[in-house]
PDB file of N, CA and C in Angstrom:
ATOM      1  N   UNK A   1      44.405-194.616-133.801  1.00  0.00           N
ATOM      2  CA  UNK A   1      45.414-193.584-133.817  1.00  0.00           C
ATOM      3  C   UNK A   1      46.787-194.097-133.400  1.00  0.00           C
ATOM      4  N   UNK A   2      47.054-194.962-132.615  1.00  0.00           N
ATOM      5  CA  UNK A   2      48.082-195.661-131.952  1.00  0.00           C
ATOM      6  C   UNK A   2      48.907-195.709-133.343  1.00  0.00           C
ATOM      7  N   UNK A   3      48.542-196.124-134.492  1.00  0.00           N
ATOM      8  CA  UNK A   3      49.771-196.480-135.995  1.00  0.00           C
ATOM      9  C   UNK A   3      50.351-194.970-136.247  1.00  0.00           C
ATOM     10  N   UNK A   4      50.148-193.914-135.850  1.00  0.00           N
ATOM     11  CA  UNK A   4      50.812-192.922-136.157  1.00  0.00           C
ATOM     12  C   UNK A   4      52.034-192.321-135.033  1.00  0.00           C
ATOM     13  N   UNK A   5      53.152-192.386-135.695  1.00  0.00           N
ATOM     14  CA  UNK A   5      54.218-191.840-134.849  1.00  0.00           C
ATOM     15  C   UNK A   5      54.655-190.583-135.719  1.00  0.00           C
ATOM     16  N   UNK A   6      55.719-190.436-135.115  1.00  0.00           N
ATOM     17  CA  UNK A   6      56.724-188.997-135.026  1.00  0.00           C
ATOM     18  C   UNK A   6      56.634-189.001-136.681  1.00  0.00           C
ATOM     19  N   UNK A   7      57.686-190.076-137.154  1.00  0.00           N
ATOM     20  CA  UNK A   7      57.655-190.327-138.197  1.00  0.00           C
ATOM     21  C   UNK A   7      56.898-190.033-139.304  1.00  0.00           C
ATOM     22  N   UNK A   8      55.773-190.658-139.062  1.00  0.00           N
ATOM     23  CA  UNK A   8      53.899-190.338-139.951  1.00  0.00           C
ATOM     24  C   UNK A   8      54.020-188.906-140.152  1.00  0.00           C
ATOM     25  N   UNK A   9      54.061-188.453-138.838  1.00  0.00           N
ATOM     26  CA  UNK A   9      53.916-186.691-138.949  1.00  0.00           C
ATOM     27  C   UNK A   9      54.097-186.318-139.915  1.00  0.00           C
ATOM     28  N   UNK A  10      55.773-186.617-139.805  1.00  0.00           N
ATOM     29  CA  UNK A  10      56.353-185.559-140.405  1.00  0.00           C
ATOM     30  C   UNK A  10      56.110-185.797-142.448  1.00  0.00           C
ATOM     31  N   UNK A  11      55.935-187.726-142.363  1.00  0.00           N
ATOM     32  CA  UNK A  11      55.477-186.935-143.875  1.00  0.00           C
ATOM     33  C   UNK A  11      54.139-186.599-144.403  1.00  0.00           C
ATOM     34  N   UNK A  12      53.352-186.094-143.033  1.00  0.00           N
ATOM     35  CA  UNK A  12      52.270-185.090-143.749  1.00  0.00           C
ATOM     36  C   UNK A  12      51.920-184.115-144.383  1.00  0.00           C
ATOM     37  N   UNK A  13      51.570-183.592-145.539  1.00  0.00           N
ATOM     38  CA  UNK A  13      51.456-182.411-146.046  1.00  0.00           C
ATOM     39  C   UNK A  13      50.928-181.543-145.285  1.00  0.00           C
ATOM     40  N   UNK A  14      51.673-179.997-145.257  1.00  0.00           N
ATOM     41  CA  UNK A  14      51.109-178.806-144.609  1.00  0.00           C
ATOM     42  C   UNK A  14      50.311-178.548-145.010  1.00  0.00           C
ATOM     43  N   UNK A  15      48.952-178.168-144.011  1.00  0.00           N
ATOM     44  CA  UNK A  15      47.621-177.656-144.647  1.00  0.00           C
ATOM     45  C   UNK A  15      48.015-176.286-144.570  1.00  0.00           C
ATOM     46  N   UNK A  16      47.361-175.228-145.346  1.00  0.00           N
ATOM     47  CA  UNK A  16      47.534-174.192-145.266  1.00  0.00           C
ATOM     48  C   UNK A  16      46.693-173.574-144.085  1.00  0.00           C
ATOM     49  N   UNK A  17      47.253-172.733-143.186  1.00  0.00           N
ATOM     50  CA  UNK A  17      46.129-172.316-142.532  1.00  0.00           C
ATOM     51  C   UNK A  17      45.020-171.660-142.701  1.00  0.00           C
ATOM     52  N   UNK A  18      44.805-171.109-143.849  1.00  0.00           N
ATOM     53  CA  UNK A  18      43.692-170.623-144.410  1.00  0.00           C
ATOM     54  C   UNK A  18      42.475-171.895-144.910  1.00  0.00           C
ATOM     55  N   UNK A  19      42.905-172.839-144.850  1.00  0.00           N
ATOM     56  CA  UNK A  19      41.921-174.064-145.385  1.00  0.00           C
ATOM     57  C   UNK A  19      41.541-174.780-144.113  1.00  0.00           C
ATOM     58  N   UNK A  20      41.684-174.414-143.203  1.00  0.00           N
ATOM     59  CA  UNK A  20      41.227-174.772-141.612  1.00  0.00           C
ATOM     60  C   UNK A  20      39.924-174.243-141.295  1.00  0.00           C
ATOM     61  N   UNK A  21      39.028-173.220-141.871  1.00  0.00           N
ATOM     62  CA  UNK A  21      37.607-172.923-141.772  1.00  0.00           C
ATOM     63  C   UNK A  21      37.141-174.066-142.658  1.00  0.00           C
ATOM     64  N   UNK A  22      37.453-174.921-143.558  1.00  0.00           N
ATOM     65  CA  UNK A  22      36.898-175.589-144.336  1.00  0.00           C
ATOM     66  C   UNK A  22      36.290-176.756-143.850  1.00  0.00           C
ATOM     67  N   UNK A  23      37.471-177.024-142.535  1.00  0.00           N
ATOM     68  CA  UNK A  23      37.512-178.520-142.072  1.00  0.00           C
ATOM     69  C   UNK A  23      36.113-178.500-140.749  1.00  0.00           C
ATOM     70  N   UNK A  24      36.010-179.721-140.823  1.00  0.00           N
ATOM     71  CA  UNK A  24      34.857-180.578-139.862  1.00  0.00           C
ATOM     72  C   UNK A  24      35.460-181.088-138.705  1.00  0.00           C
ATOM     73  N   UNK A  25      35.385-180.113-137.690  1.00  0.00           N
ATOM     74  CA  UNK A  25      36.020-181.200-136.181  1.00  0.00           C
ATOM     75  C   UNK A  25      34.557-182.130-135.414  1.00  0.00           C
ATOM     76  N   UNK A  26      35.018-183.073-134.314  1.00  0.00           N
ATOM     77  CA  UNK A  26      34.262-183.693-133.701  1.00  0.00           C
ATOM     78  C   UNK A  26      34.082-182.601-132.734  1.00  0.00           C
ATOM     79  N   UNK A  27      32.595-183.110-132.005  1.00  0.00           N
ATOM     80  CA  UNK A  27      32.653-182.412-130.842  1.00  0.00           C
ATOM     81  C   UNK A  27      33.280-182.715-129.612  1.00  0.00           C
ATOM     82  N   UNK A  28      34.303-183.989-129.641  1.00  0.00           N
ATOM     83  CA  UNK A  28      34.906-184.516-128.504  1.00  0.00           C
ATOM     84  C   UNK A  28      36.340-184.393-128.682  1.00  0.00           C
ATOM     85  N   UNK A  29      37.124-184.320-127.373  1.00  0.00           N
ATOM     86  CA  UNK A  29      38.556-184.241-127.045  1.00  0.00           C
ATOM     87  C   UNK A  29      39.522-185.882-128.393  1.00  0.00           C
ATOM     88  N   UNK A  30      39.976-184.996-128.861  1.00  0.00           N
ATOM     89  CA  UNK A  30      40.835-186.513-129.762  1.00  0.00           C
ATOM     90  C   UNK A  30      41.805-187.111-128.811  1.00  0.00           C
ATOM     91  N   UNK A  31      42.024-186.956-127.867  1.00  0.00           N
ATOM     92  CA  UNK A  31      43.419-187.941-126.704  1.00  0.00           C
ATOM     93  C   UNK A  31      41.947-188.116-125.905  1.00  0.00           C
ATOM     94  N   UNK A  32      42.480-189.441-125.504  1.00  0.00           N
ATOM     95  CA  UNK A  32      41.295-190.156-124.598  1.00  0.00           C
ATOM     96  C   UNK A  32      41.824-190.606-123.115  1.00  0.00           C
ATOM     97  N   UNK A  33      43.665-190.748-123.489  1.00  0.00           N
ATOM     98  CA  UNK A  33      44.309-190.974-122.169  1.00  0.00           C
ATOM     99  C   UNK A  33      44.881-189.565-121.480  1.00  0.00           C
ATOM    100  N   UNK A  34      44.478-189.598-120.307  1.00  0.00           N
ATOM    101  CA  UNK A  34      44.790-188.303-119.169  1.00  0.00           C
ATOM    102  C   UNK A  34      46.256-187.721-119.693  1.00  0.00           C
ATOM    103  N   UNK A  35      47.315-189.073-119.692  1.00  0.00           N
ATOM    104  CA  UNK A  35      48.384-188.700-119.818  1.00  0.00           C
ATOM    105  C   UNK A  35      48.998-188.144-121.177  1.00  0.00           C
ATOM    106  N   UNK A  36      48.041-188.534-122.193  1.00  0.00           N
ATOM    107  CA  UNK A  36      48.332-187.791-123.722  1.00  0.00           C
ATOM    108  C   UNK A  36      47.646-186.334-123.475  1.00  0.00           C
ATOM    109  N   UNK A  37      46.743-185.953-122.487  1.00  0.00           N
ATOM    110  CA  UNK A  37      46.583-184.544-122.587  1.00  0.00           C
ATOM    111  C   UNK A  37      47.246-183.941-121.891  1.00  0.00           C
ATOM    112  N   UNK A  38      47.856-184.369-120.530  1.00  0.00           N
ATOM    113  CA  UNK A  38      48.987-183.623-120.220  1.00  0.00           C
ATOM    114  C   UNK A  38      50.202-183.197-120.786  1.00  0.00           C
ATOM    115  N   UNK A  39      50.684-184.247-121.385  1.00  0.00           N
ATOM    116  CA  UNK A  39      51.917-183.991-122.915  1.00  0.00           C
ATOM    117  C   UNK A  39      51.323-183.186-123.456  1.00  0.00           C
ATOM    118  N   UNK A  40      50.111-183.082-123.783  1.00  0.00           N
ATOM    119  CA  UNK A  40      49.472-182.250-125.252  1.00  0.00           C
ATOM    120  C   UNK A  40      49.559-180.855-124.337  1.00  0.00           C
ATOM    121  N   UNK A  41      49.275-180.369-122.942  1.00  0.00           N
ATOM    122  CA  UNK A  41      49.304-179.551-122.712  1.00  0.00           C
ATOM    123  C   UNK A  41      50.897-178.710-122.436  1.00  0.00           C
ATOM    124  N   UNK A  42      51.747-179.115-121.569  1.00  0.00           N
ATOM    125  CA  UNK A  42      52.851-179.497-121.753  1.00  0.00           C
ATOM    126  C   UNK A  42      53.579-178.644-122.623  1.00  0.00           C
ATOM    127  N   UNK A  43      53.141-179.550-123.954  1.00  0.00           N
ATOM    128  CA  UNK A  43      53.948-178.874-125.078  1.00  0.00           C
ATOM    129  C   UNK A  43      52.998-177.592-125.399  1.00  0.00           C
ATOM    130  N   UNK A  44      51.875-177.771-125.554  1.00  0.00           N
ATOM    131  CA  UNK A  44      51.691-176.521-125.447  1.00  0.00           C
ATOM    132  C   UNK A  44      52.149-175.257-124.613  1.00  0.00           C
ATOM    133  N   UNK A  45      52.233-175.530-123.509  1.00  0.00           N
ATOM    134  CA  UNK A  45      53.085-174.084-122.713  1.00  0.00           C
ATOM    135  C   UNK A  45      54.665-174.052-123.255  1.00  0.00           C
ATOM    136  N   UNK A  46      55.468-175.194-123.548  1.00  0.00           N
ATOM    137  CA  UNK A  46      56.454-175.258-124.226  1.00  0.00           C
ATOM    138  C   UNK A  46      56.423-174.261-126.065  1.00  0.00           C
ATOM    139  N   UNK A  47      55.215-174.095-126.134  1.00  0.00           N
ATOM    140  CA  UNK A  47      55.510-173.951-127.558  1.00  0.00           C
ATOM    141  C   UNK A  47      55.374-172.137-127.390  1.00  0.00           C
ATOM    142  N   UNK A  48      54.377-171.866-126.473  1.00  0.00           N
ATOM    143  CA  UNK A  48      54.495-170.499-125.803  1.00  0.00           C
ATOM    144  C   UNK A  48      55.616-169.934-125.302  1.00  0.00           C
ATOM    145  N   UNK A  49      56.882-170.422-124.719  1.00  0.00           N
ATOM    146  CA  UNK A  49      57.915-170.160-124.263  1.00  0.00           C
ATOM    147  C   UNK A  49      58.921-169.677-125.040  1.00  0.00           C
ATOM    148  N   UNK A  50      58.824-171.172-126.322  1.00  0.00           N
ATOM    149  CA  UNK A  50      59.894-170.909-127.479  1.00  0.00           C
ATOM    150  C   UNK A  50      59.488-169.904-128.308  1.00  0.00           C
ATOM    151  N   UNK A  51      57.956-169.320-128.426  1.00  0.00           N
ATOM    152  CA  UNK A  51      57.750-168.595-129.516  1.00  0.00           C
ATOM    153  C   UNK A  51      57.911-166.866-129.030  1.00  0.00           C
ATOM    154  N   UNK A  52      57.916-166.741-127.516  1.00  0.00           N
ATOM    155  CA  UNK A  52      57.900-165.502-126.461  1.00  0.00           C
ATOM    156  C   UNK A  52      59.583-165.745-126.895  1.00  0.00           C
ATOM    157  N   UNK A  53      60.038-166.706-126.487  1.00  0.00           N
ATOM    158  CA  UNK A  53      61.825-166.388-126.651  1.00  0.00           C
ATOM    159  C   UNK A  53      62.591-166.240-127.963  1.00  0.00           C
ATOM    160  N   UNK A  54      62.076-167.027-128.946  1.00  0.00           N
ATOM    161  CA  UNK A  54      62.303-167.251-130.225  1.00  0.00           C
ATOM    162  C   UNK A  54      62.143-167.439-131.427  1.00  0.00           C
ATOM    163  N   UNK A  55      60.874-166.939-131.014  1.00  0.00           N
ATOM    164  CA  UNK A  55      59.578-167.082-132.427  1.00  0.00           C
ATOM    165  C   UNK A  55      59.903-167.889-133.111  1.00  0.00           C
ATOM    166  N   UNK A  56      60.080-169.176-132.225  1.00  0.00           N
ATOM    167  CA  UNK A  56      60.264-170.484-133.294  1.00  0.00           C
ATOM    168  C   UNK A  56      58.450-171.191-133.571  1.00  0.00           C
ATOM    169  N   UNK A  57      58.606-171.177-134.324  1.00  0.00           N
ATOM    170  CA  UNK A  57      57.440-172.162-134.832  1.00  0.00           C
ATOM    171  C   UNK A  57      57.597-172.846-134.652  1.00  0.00           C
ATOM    172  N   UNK A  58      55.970-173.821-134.253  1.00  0.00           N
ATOM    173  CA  UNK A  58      55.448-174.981-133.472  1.00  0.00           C
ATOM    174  C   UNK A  58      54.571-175.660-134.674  1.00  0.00           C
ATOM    175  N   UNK A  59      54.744-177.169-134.896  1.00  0.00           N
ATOM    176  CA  UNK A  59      54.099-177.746-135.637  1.00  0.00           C
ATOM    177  C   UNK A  59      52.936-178.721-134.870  1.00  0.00           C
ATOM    178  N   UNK A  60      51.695-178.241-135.581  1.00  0.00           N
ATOM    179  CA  UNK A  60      50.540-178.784-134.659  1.00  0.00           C
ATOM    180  C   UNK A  60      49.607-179.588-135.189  1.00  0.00           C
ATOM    181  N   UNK A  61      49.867-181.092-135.039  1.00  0.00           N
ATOM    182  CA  UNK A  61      48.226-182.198-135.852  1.00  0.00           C
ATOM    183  C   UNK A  61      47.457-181.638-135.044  1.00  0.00           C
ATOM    184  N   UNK A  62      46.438-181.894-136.132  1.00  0.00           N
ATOM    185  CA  UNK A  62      44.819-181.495-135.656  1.00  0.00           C
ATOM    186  C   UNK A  62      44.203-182.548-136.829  1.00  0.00           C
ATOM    187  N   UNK A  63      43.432-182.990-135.852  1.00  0.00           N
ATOM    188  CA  UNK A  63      42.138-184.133-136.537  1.00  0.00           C
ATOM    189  C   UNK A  63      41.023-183.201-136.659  1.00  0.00           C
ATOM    190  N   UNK A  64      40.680-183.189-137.869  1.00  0.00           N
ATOM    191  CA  UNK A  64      39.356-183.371-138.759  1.00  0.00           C
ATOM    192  C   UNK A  64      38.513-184.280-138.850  1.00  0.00           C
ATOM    193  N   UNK A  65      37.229-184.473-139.114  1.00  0.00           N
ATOM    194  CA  UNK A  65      36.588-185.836-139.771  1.00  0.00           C
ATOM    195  C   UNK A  65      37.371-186.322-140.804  1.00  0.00           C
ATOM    196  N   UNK A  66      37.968-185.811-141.944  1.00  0.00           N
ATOM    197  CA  UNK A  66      38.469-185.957-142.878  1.00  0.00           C
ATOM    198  C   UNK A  66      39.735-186.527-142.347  1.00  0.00           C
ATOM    199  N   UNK A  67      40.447-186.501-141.196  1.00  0.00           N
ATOM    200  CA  UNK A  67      41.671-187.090-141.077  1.00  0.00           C
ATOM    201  C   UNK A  67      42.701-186.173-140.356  1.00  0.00           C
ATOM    202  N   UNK A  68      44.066-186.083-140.600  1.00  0.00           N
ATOM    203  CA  UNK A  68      45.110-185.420-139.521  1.00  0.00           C
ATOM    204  C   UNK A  68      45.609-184.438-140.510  1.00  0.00           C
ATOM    205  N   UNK A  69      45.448-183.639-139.798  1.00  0.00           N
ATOM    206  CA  UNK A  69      46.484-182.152-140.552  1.00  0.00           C
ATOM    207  C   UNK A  69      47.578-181.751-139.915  1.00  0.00           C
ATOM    208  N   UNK A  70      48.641-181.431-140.955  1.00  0.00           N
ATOM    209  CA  UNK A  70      49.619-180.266-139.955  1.00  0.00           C
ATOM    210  C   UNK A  70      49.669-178.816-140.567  1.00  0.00           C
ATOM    211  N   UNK A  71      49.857-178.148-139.259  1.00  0.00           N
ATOM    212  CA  UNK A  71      49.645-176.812-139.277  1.00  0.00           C
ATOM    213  C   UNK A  71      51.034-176.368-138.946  1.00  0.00           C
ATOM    214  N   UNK A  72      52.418-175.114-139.560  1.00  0.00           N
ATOM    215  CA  UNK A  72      52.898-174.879-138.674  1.00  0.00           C
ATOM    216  C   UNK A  72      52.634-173.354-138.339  1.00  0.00           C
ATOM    217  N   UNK A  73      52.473-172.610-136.818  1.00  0.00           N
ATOM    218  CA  UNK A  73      52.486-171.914-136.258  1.00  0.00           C
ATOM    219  C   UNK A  73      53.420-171.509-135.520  1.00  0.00           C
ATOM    220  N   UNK A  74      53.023-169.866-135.277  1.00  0.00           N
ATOM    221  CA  UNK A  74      54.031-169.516-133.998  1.00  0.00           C
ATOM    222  C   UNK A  74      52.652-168.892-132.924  1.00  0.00           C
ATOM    223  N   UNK A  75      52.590-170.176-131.908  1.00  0.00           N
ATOM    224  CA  UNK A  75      51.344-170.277-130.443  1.00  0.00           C
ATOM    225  C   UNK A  75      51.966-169.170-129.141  1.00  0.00           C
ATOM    226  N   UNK A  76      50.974-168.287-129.257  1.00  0.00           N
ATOM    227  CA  UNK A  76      51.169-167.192-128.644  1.00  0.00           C
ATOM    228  C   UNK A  76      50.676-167.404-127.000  1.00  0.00           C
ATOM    229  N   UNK A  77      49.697-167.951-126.985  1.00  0.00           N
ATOM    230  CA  UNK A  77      48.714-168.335-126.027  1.00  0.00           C
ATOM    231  C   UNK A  77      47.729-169.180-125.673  1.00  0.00           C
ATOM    232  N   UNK A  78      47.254-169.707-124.601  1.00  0.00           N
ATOM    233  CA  UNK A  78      46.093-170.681-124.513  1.00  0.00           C
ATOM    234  C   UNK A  78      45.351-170.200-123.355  1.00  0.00           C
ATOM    235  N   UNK A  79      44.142-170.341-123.322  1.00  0.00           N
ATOM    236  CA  UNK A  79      42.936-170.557-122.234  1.00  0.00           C
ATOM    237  C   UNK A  79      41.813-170.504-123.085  1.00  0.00           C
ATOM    238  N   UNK A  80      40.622-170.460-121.857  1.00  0.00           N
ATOM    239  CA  UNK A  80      39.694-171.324-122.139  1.00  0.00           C
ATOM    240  C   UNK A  80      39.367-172.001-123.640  1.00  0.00           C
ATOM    241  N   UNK A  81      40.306-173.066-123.219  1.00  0.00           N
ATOM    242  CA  UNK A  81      39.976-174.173-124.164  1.00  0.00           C
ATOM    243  C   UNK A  81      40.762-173.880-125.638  1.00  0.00           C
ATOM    244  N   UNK A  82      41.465-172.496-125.944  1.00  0.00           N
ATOM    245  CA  UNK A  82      41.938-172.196-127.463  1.00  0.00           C
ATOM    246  C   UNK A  82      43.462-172.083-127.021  1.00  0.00           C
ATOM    247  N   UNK A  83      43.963-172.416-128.159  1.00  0.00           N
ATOM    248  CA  UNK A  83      45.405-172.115-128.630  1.00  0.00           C
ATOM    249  C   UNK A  83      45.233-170.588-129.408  1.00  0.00           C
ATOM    250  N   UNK A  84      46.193-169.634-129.004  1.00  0.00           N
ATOM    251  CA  UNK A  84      46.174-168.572-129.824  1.00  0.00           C
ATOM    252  C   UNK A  84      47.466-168.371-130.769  1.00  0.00           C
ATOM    253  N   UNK A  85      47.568-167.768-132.155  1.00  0.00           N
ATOM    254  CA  UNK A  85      48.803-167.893-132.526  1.00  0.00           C
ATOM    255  C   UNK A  85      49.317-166.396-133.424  1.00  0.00           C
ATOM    256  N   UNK A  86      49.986-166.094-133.853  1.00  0.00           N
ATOM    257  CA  UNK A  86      50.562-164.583-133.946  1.00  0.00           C
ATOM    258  C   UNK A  86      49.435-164.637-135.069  1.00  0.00           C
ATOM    259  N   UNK A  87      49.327-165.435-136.255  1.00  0.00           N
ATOM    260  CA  UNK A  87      48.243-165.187-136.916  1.00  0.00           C
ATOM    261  C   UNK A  87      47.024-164.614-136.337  1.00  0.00           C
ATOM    262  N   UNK A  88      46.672-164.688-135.500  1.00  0.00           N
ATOM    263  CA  UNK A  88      45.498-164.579-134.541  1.00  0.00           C
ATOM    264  C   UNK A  88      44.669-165.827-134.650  1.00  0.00           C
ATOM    265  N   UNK A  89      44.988-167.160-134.887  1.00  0.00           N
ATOM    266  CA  UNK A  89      44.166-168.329-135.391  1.00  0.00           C
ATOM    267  C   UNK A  89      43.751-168.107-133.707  1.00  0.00           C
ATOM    268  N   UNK A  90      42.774-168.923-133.822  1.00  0.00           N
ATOM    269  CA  UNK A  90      41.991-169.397-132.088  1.00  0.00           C
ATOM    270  C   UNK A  90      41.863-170.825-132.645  1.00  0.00           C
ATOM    271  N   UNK A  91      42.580-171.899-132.224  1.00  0.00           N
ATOM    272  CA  UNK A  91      42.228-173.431-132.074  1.00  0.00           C
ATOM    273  C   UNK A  91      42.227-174.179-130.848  1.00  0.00           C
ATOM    274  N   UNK A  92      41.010-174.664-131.200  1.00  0.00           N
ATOM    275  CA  UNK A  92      40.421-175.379-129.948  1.00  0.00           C
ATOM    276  C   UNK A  92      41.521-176.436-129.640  1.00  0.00           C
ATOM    277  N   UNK A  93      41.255-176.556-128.104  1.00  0.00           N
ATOM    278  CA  UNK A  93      42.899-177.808-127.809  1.00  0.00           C
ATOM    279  C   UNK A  93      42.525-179.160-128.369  1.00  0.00           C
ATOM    280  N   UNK A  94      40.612-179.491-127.728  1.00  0.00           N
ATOM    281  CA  UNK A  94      40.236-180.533-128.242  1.00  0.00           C
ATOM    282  C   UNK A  94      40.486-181.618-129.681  1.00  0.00           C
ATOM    283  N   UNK A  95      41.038-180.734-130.809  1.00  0.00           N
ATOM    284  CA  UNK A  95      41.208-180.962-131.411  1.00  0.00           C
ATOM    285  C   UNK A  95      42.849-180.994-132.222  1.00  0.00           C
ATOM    286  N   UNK A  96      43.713-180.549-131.258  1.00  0.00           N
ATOM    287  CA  UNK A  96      44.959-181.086-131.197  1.00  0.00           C
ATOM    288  C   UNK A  96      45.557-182.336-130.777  1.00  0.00           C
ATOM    289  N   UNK A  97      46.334-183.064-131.737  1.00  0.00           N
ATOM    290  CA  UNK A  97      46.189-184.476-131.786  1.00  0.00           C
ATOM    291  C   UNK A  97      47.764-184.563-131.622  1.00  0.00           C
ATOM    292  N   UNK A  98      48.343-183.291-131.584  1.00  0.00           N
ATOM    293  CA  UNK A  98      49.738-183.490-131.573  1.00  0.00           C
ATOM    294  C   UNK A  98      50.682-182.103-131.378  1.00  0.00           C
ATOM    295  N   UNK A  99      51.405-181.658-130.843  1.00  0.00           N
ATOM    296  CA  UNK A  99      52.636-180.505-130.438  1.00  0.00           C
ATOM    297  C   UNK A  99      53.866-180.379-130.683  1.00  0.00           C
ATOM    298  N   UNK A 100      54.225-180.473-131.582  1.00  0.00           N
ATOM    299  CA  UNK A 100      56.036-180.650-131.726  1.00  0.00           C
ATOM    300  C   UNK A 100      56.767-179.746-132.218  1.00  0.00           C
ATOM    301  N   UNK A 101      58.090-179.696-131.964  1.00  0.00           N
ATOM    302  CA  UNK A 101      59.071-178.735-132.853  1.00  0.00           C
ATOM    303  C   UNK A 101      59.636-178.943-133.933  1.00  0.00           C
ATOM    304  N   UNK A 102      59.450-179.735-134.548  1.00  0.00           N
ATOM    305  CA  UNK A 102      60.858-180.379-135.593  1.00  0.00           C
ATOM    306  C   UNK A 102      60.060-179.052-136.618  1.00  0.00           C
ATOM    307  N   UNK A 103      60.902-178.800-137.807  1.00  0.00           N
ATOM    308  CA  UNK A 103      60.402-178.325-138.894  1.00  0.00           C
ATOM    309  C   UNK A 103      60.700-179.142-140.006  1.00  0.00           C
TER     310      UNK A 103
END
């Protein structure tokens, strides 16, 4: 995972969020270092703030078996263990590989 930066992201194609029941997650956390889940969390309460203040949408990788997706959302909430988003999506954190704002 280390070859993917900011950059990579951004020229990923948007998955639709409706094609996210399709996908295959692992059953394990994708950040393996303490300090990539604190960022990952982090931005997550960051992305709650901007979307309570400004309903800005939050762009979110998520690993699949199949590989990295981006999603963009507006993340309403988190606990146990889910991201919530005005859609009403519920995504597991485990499987957030990434948090950012750019659009």
């Amino acid at each position: 995972m280390s070859s993917y930066t900011l950059s990579n992201f951004r020229g990923l194609p948007t998955t639709p969020v409706e094609d996210l029941t399709t996908l295959m997650f692992e059953n394990t956390d994708v950040l393996t270092h303490d300090d990539d889940v604190r960022v990952r969390n982090a931005n997550i309460d960051k992305a709650i703030a901007l979307a309570n203040s400004l309903e800005n949408t939050t762009t979110i990788i998520i690993k699949s078996t199949s590989g990295l997706h981006k999603i963009k959302v507006i993340v309403t909430g988190h606990n146990n263990g889910y991201v919530y988003t005005i859609d009403h999506l519920k995504i597991p954190v485990k499987i957030i590989y990434s948090v950012d704002f750019y659009t």
